[in-house]
Protein backbone atom coordinates (compact mmCIF):
# COMPACT_ATOMS: atom_id res chain seq x y z
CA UNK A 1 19.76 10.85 25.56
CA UNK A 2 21.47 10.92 22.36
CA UNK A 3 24.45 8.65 22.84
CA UNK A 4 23.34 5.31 23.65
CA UNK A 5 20.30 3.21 22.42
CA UNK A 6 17.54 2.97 24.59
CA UNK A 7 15.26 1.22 21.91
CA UNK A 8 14.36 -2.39 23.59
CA UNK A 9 16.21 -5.27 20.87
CA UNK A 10 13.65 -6.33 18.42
CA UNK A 11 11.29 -3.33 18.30
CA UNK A 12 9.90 -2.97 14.97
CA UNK A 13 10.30 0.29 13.62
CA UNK A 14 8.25 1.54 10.76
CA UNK A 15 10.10 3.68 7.62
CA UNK A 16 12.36 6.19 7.52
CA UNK A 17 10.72 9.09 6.32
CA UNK A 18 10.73 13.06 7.83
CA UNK A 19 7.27 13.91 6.78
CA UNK A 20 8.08 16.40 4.60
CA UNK A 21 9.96 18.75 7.10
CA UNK A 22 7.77 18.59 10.24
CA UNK A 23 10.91 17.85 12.52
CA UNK A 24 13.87 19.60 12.99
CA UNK A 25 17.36 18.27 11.23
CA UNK A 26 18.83 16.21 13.48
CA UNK A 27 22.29 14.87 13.42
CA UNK A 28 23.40 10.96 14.40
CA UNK A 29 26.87 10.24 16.01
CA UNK A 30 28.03 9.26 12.11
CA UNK A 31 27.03 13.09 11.32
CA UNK A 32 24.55 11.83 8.97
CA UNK A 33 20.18 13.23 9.39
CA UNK A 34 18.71 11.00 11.78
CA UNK A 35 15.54 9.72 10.34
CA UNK A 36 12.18 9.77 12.51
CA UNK A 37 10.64 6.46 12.69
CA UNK A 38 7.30 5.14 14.70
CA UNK A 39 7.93 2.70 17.95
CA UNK A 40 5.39 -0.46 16.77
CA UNK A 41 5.83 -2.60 20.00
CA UNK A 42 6.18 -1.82 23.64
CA UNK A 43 5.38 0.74 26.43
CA UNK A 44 6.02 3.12 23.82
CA UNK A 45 3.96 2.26 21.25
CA UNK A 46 3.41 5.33 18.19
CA UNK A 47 5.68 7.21 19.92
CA UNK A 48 8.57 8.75 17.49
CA UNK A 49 12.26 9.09 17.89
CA UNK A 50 15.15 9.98 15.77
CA UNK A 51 17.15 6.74 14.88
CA UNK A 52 20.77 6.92 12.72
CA UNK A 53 19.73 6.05 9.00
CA UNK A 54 22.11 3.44 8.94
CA UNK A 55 21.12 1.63 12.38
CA UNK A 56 21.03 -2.10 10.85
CA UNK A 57 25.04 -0.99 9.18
CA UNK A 58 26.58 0.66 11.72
CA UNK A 59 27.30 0.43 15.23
CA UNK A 60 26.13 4.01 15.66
CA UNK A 61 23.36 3.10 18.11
CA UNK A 62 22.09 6.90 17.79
CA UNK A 63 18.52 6.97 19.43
CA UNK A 64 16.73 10.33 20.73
CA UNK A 65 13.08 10.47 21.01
CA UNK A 66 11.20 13.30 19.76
CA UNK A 67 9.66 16.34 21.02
CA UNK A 68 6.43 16.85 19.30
CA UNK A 69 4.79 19.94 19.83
CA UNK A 70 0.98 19.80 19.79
CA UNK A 71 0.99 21.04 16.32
CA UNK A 72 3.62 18.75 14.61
CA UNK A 73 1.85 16.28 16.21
CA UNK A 74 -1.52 17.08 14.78
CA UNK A 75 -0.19 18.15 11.34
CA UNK A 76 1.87 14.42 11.39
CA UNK A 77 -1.82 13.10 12.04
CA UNK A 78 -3.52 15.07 9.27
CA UNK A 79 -0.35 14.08 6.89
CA UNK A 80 -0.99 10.46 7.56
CA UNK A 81 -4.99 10.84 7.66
CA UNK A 82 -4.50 12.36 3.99
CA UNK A 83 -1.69 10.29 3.05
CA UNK A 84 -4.28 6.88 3.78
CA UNK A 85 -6.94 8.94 2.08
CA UNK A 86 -4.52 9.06 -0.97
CA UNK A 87 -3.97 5.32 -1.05
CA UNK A 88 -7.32 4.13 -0.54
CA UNK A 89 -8.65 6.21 -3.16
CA UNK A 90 -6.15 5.11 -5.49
CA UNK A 91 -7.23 1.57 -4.88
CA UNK A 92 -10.90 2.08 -5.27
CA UNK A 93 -9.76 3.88 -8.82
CA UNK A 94 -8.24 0.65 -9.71
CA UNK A 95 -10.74 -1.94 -8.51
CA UNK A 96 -13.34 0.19 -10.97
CA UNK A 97 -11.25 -0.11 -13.53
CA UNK A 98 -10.34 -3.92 -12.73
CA UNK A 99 -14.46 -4.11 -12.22
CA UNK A 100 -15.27 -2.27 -15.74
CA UNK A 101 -12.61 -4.76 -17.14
CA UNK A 102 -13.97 -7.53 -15.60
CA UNK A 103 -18.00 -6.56 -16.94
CA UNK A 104 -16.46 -5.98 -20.33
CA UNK A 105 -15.33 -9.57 -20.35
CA UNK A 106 -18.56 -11.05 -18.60
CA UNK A 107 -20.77 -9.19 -21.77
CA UNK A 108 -18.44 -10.85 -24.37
CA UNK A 109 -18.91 -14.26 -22.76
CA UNK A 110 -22.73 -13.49 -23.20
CA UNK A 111 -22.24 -12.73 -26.35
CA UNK A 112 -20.26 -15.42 -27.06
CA UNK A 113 -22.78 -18.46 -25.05
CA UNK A 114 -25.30 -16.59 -27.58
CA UNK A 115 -23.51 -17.05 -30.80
CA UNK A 116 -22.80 -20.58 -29.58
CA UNK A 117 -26.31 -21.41 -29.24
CA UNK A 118 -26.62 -19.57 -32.67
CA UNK A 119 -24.06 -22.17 -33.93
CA UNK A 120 -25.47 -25.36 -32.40
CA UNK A 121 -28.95 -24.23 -33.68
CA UNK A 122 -27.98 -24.11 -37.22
CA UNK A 123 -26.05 -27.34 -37.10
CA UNK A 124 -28.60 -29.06 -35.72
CA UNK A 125 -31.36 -26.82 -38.17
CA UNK A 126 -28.56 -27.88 -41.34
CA UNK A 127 -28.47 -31.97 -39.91
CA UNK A 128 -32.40 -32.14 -40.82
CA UNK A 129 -32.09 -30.22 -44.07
CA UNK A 130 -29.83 -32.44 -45.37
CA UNK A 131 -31.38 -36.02 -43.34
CA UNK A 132 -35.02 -34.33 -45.12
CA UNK A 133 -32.86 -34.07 -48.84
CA UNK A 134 -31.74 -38.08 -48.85
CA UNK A 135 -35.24 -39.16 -48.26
């Protein structure tokens, strides 16, 4: 099923990637790699299939879907189990730092509501020195 287009107009499809040689090279009708993307709508749903790389340029209209073994399958899975992994841990990295940021700057204000209490204080302390020195 490699010459015509059997994807259903306005499917989303998600990026273009290979994962890292899991699939076998594949060649569109422009003699370009086809590109294995993720069906996000439909009957279909998560199912893959090679797609031309240039699909939105051309009128190549390349479209095969692929045959997972059991093992690419689960070794796509694990790849995109560790890949999430990856990116959620790199976001809890930053909102710690963000948070230690953030607690630095709450103790400064402390510090700072503290020397302004300091301040006000010794203005008012200064106010009756000097109202006690003209009488």
């Amino acid at each position: 099923m490699a010459g015509g287009r059997s994807v259903p107009v306005g499917s989303s499809r998600s990026s273009s990637n290979s994962r890292g040689g899991l699939y076998t090279t594949t060649k569109c009708n422009c003699g370009l790699d086809a590109v294995v993307r993720t069906m996000k709508k439909g009957h279909n749903i998560g199912s893959r299939f090679y797609e031309c790389p240039k699909w939105q340029d051309t009128n190549c209209n390349f479209m095969k879907w692929v045959d997972c073994t059991n093992g690419d399958d689960l070794r796509l899975q694990i790849f995109d189990g560790d890949t999430t992994i990856a990116e959620l841990e790199m976001h809890n990295k930053f909102l710690e730092d963000k948070l230690k940021i953030m607690q630095g700057q709450r103790e400064k204000m402390e510090v700072m509501q503290q020397l302004k209490e300091e301040l006000c204080d010794m203005r008012t302390e200064l106010m009756q020195c000097s109202r006690n020195e003209t009488n």
